[in-house]
Protein backbone atom coordinates (compact mmCIF):
# COMPACT_ATOMS: atom_id res chain seq x y z
CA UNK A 1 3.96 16.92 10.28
CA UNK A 2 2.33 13.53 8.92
CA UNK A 3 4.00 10.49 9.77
CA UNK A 4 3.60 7.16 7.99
CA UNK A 5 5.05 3.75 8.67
CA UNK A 6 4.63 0.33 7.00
CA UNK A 7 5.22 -2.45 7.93
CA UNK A 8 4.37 -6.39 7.09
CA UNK A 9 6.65 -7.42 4.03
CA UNK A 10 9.05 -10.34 3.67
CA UNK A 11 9.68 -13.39 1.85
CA UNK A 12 6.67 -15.59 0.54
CA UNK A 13 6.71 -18.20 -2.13
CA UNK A 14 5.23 -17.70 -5.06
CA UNK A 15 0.95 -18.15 -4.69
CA UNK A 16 1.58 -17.16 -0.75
CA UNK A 17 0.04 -14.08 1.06
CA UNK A 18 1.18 -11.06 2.94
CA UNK A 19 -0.60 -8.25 4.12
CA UNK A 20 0.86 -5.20 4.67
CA UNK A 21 0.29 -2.30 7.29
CA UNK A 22 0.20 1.01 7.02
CA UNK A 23 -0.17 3.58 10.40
CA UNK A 24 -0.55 7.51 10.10
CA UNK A 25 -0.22 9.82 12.30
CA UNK A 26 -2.44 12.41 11.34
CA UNK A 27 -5.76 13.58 12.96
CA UNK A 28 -7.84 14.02 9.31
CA UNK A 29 -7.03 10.40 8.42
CA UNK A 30 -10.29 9.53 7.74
CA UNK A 31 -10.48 12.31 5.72
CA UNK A 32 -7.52 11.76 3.64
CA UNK A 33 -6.36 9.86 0.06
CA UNK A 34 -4.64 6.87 1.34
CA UNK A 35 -3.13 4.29 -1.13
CA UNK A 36 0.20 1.69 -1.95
CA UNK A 37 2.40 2.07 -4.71
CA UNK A 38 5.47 0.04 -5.70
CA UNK A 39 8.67 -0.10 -7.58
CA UNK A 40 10.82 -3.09 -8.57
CA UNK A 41 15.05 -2.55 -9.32
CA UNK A 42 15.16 -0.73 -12.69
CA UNK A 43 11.25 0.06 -12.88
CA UNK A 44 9.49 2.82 -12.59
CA UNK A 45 7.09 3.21 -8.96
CA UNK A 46 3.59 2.49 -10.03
CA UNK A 47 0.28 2.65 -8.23
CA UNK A 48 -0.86 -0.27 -6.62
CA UNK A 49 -4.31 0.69 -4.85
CA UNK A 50 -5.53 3.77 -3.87
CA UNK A 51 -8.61 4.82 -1.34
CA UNK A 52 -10.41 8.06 -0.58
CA UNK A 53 -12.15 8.84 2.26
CA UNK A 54 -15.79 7.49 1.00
CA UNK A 55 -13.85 3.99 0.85
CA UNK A 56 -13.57 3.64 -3.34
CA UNK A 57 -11.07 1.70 -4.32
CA UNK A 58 -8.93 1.77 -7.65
CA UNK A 59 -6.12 -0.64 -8.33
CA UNK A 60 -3.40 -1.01 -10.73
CA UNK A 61 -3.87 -3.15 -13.79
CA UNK A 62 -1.84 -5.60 -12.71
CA UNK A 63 -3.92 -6.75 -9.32
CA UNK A 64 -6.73 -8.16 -11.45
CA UNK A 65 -8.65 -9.49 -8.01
CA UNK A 66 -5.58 -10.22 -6.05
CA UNK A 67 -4.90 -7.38 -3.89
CA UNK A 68 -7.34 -5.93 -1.31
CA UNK A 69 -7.04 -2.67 0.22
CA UNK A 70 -8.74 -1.55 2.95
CA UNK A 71 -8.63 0.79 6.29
CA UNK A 72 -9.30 1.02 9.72
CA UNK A 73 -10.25 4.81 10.53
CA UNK A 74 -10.44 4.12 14.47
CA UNK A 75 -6.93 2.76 13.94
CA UNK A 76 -5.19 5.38 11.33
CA UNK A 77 -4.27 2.26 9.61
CA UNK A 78 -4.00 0.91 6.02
CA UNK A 79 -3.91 -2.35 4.69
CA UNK A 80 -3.10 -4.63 1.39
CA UNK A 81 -4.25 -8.08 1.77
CA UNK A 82 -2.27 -9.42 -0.99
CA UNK A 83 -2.73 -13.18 -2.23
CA UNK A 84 -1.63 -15.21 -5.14
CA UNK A 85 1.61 -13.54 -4.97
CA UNK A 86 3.66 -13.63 -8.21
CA UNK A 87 7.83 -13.22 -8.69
CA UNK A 88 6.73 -10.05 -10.45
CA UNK A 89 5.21 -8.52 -7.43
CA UNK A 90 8.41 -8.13 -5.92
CA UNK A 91 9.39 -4.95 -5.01
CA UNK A 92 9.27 -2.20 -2.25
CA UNK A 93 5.90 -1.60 -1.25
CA UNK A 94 5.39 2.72 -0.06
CA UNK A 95 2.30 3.62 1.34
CA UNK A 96 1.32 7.08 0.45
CA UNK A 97 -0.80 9.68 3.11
CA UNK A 98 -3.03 12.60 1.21
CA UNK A 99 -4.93 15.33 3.17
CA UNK A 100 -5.78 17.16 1.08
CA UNK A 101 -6.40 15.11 -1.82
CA UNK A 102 -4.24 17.04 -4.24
CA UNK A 103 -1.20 17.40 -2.42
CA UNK A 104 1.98 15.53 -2.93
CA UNK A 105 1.12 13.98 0.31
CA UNK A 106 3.67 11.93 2.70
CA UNK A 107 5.38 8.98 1.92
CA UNK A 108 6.87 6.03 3.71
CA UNK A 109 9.49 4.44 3.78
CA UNK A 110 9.05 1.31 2.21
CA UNK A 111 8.84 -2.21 3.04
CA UNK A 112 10.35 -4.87 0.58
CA UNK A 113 8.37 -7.75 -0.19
CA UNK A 114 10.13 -10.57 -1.49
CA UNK A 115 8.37 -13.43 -3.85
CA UNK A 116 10.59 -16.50 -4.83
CA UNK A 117 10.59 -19.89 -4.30
């Protein structure tokens, strides 16, 4: 059974920068759809950025050049460098684990991130 853990959130002020962390435990990582989605109190989760294995990004409409997600295959590990954070971007952050590809894949359990002055 995949595993998944984030960590990294917290308060920031509005224009700061967190990064967030993802770890699975799986040993296909590399091989696998990895990606962040979010949902704010009262919204609907929506897709942040997503990954395959070649390493091709897609983000949400939203990011427009603010988020970067990347991994580490040698670690199992996700991450979103996010910067220029807004009030809008808060919300729990999940990071989502697919192998294969179209499977409903693992979640985590979120990590809130917090932006206010």
């Amino acid at each position: 059974q995949e595993q998944v853990v984030e960590s990294g959130g917290g308060l920031v002020q509005p224009g700061g920068s967190l990064r967030l962390s993802c770890v699975v435990s799986d040993f296909r990582f590399s091989f696998g759809v990895v990606g962040w989605h979010r949902q704010a109190p009262g919204k609907e989760r929506e897709l942040v950025a997503v990954m395959n294995s070649a390493g091709s990004a897609v983000y949400g409409d939203f990011v427009n050049g603010r988020f970067i997600l990347s991994r580490d295959n040698s670690k199992n590990t996700i991450y979103l460098q996010m910067n220029n954070l807004k009030p809008e971007d808060t919300a729990v952050y999940y990071c989502r684990y697919r192998f294969p590809a179209n499977t409903p894949g693992v979640w985590g359990q979120g990590t809130q991130v917090t932006v206010s002055s």
